[in-house]
Protein backbone atom coordinates (compact mmCIF):
# COMPACT_ATOMS: atom_id res chain seq x y z
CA UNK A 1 96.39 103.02 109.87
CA UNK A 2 92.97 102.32 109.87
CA UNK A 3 91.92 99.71 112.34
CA UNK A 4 88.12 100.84 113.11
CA UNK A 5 88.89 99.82 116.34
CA UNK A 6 89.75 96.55 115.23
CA UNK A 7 92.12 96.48 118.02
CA UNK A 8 89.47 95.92 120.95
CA UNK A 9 88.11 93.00 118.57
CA UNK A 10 91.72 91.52 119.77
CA UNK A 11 89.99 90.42 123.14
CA UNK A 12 86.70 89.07 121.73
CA UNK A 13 86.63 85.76 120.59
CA UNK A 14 83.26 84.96 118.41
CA UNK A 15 81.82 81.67 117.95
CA UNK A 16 80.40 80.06 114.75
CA UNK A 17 77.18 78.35 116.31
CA UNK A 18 74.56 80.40 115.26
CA UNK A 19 71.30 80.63 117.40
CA UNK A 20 68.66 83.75 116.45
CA UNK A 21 70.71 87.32 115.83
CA UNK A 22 73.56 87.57 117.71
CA UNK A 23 73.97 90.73 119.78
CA UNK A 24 75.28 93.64 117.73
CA UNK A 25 77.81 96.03 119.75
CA UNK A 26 78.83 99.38 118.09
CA UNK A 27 81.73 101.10 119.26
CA UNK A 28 81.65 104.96 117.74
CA UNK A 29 84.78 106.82 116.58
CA UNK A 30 87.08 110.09 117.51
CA UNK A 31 84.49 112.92 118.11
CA UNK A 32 81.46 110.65 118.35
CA UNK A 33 79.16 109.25 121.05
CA UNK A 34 75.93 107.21 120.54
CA UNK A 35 73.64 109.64 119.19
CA UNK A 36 75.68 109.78 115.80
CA UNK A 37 74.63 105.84 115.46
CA UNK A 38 70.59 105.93 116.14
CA UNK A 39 70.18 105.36 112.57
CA UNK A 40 72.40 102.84 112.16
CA UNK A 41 70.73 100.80 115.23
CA UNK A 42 67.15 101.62 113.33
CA UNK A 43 68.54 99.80 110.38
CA UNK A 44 69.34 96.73 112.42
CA UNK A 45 66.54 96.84 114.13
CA UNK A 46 64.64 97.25 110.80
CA UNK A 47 66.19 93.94 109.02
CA UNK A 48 66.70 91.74 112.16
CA UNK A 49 64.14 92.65 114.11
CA UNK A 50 65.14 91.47 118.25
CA UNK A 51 68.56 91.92 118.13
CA UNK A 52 69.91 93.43 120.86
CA UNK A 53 71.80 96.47 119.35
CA UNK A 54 74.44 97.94 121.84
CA UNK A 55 76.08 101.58 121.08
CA UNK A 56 78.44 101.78 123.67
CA UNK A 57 78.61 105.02 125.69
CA UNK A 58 81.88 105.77 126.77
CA UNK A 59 84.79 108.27 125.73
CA UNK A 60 82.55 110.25 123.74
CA UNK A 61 83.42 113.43 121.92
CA UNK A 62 86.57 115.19 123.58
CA UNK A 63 86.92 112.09 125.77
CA UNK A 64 87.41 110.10 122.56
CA UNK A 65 91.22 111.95 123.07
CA UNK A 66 92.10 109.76 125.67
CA UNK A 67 94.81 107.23 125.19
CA UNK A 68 94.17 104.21 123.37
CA UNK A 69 94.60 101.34 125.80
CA UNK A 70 92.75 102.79 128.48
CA UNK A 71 89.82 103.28 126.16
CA UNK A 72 90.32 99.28 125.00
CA UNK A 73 90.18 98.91 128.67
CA UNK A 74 86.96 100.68 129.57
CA UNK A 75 85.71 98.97 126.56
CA UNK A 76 86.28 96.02 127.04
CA UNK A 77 84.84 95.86 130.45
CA UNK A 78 81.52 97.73 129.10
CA UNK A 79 81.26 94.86 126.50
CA UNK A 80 82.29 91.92 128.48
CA UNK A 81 78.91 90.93 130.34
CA UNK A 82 77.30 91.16 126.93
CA UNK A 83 79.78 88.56 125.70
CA UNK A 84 79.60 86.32 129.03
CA UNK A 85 75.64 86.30 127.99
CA UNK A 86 75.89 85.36 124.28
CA UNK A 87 76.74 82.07 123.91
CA UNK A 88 76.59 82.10 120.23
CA UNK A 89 79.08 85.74 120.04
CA UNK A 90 78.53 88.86 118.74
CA UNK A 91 79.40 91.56 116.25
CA UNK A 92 81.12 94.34 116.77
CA UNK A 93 80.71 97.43 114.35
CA UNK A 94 83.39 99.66 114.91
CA UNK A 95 83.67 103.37 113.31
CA UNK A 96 87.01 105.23 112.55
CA UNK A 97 89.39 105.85 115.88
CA UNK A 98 91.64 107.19 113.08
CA UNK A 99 94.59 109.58 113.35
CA UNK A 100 93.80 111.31 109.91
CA UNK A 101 91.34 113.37 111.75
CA UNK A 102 94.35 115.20 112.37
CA UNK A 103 93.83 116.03 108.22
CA UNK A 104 91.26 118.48 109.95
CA UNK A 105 92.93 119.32 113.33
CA UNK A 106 96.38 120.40 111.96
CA UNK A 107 97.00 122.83 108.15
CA UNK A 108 97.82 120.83 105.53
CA UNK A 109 101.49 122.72 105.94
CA UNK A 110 102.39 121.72 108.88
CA UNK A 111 101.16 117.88 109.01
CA UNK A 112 104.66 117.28 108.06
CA UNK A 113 105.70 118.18 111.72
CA UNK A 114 103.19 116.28 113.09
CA UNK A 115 105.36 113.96 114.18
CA UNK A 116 107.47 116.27 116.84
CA UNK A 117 103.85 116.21 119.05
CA UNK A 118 103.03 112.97 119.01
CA UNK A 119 106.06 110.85 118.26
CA UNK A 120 107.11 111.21 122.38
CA UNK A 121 105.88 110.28 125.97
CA UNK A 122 103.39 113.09 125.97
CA UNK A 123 101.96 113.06 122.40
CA UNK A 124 101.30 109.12 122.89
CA UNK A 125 98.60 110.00 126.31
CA UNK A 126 96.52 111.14 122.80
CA UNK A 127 94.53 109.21 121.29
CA UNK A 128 94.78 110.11 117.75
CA UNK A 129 98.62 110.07 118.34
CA UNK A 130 98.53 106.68 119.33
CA UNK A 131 97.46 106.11 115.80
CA UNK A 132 99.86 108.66 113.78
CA UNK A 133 102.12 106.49 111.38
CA UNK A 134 103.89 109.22 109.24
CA UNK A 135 105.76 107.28 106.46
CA UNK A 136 108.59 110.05 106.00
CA UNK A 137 109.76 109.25 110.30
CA UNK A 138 109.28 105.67 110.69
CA UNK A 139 112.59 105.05 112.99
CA UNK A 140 111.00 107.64 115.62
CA UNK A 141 107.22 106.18 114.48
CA UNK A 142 108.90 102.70 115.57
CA UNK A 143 110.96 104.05 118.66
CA UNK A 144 107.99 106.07 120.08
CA UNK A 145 104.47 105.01 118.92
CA UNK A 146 102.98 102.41 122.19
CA UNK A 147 100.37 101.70 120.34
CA UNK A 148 99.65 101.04 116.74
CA UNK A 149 103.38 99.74 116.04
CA UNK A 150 102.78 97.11 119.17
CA UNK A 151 99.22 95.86 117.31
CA UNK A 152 100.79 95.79 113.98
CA UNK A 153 103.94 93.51 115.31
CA UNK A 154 106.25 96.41 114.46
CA UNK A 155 107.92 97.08 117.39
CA UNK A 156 108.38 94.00 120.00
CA UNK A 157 106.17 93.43 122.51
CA UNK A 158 105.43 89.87 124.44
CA UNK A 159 102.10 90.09 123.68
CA UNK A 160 101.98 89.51 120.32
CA UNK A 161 101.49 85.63 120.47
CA UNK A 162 98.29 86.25 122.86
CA UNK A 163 96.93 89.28 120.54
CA UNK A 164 97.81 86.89 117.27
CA UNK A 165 95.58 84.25 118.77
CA UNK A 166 92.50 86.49 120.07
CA UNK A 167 92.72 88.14 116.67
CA UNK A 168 92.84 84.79 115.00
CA UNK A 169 89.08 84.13 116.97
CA UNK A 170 86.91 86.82 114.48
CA UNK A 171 84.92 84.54 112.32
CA UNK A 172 84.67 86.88 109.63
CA UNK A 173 86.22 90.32 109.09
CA UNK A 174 84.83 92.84 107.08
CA UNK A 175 86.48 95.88 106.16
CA UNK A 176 84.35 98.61 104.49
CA UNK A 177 86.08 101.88 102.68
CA UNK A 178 85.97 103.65 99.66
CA UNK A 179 87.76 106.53 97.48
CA UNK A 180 85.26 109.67 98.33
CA UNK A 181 85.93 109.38 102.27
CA UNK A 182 87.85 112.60 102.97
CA UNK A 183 89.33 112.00 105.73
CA UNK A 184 91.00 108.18 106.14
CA UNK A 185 94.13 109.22 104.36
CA UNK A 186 95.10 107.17 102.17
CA UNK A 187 91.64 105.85 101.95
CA UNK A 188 93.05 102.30 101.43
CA UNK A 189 94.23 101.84 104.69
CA UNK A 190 90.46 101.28 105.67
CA UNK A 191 91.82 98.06 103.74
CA UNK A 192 94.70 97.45 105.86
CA UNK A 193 96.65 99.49 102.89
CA UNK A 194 99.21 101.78 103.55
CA UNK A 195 101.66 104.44 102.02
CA UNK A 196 105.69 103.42 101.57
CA UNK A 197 107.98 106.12 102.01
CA UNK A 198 107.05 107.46 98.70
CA UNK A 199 103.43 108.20 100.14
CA UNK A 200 103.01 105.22 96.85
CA UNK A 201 99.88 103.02 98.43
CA UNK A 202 100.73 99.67 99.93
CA UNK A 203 97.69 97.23 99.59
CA UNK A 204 97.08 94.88 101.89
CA UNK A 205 98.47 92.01 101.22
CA UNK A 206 102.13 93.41 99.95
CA UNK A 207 102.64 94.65 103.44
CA UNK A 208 105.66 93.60 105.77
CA UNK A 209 103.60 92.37 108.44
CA UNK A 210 100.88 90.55 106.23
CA UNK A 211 103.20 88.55 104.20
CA UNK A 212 105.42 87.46 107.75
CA UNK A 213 101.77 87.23 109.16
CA UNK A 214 102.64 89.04 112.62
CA UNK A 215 99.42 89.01 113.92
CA UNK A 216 97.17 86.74 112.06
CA UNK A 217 95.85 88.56 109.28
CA UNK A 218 97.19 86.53 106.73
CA UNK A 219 96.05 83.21 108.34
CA UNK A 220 92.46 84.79 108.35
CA UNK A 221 92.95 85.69 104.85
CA UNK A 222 93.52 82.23 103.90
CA UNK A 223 90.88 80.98 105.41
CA UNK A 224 88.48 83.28 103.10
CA UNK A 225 87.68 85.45 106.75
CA UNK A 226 88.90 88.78 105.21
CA UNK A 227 85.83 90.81 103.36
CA UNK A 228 86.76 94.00 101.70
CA UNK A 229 83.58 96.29 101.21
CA UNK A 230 84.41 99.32 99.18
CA UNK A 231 82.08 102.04 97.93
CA UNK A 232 82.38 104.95 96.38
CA UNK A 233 80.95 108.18 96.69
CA UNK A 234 80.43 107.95 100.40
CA UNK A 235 82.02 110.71 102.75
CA UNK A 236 83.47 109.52 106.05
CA UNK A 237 80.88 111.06 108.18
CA UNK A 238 78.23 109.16 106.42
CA UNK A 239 79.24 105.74 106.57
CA UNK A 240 77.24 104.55 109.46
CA UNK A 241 73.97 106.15 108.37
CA UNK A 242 74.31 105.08 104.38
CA UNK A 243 71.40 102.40 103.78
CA UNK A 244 73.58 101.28 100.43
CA UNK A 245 76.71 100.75 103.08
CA UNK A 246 74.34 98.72 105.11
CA UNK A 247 72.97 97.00 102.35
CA UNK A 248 75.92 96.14 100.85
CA UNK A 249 78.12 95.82 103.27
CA UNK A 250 76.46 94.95 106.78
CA UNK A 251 73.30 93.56 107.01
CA UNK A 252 74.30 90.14 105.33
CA UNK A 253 77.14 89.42 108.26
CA UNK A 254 74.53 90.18 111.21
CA UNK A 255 73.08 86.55 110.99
């Protein structure tokens, strides 16, 4: 399920004072590194001229296969003097991190087995594994994954109450998608959708752990803090340099 990193947004808290741009940080996606987001920095640049615009470089490319919380980790100690400095907050754009790359890692006629690598001690030091919710295993998805199913309240862990209330600090949320990606599979879960057990699309707000509000997204809901940003005829390796996506999607939130 699609979090765009989301999950490191769990330790940042942002504040609603607003004083000039806030500081923009953009953490890239599985196979990237900076140089795949100079154009989206020029656009920033471009509309809100002096913000500090921060592409973080770490993990990039075949280091982006590292495991999930140790990349949060390194993250979040890149980020945190940033944060320390802006007393006001800052955004965080986040790209991707999404297991359906494996759509283009693994034949469509074998994705079924999928499962058998990652859903164990080994498959789970992978990134994109860390990530893999297959609908058609979810007692070894729940018994296995140390990751996603943790985030998503799933599976116990006694962080949840911490995570719910770090979560419950984003100001506003915006969660862009849209039917043409390619590769986010279904494309809806850019949305926080999902598939059942049917592979039938879940939306957001009919989901288990929405409706019991595990980790705050319903409570951010209510309060009108969940944006959903979808446009079509975008493919997934173009959403970070589409001016439309920026237009439409971005540039009003970077106040």
């Amino acid at each position: 399920m699609i979090r765009n990193f989301i999950n490191f947004v769990l330790s940042c808290v942002l504040l609603a004072v607003v004083c000039g741009y806030r500081p923009v940080v953009i953490v890239h996606g599985l196979f990237d590194g900076p140089k795949q987001f100079v154009k989206l920095g020029t656009f920033i640049s471009e509309t809100h001229p002096g913000t500090n615009v921060t592409t973080v470089d770490l993990y990039d490319n075949m280091a982006s296969l590292k495991p999930l919380w140790q990349q949060v980790e390194g993250f979040r100690k890149a980020v945190l003097p940033i944060m320390e400095s802006a007393t006001d907050g800052i955004h965080f754009i986040c790209f991707s991190q999404e297991t359906s790359y494996l759509k283009k890692v693994f034949p469509k006629d074998i994705k079924s087995g999928v499962y058998r690598l990652c859903y164990n001690c080994w498959g789970q030091k992978i990134s994109i594994c860390n990530f893999w919710n297959d609908p058609h295993q979810r007692v070894k998805y729940l018994k296995s994954n140390t990751y996603l199913a943790l985030l998503n309240g799933e599976s116990k862990t006694p962080n949840i109450t911490e995570w719910r209330e770090r979560f419950l600090g984003i100001k506003k949320l915006v969660l862009i998608g849209g039917p043409d990606d390619g590769v986010i599979t279904p494309w809806q879960s850019s949305l926080f959708g999902f598939y059942d057990s049917n592979e039938t699309v879940v939306e957001m707000r009919k989901q288990r752990w929405y409706q019991m509000d595990v980790f705050g997204l319903k409570t951010l809901d209510s309060r009108g803090d969940v944006v959903q940003c979808v446009v079509p005829g975008v493919g997934h390796v173009f959403w970070h340099s589409n001016i439309t996506v920026y237009k439409e999607c971005i540039e009003k939130w970077l106040t």
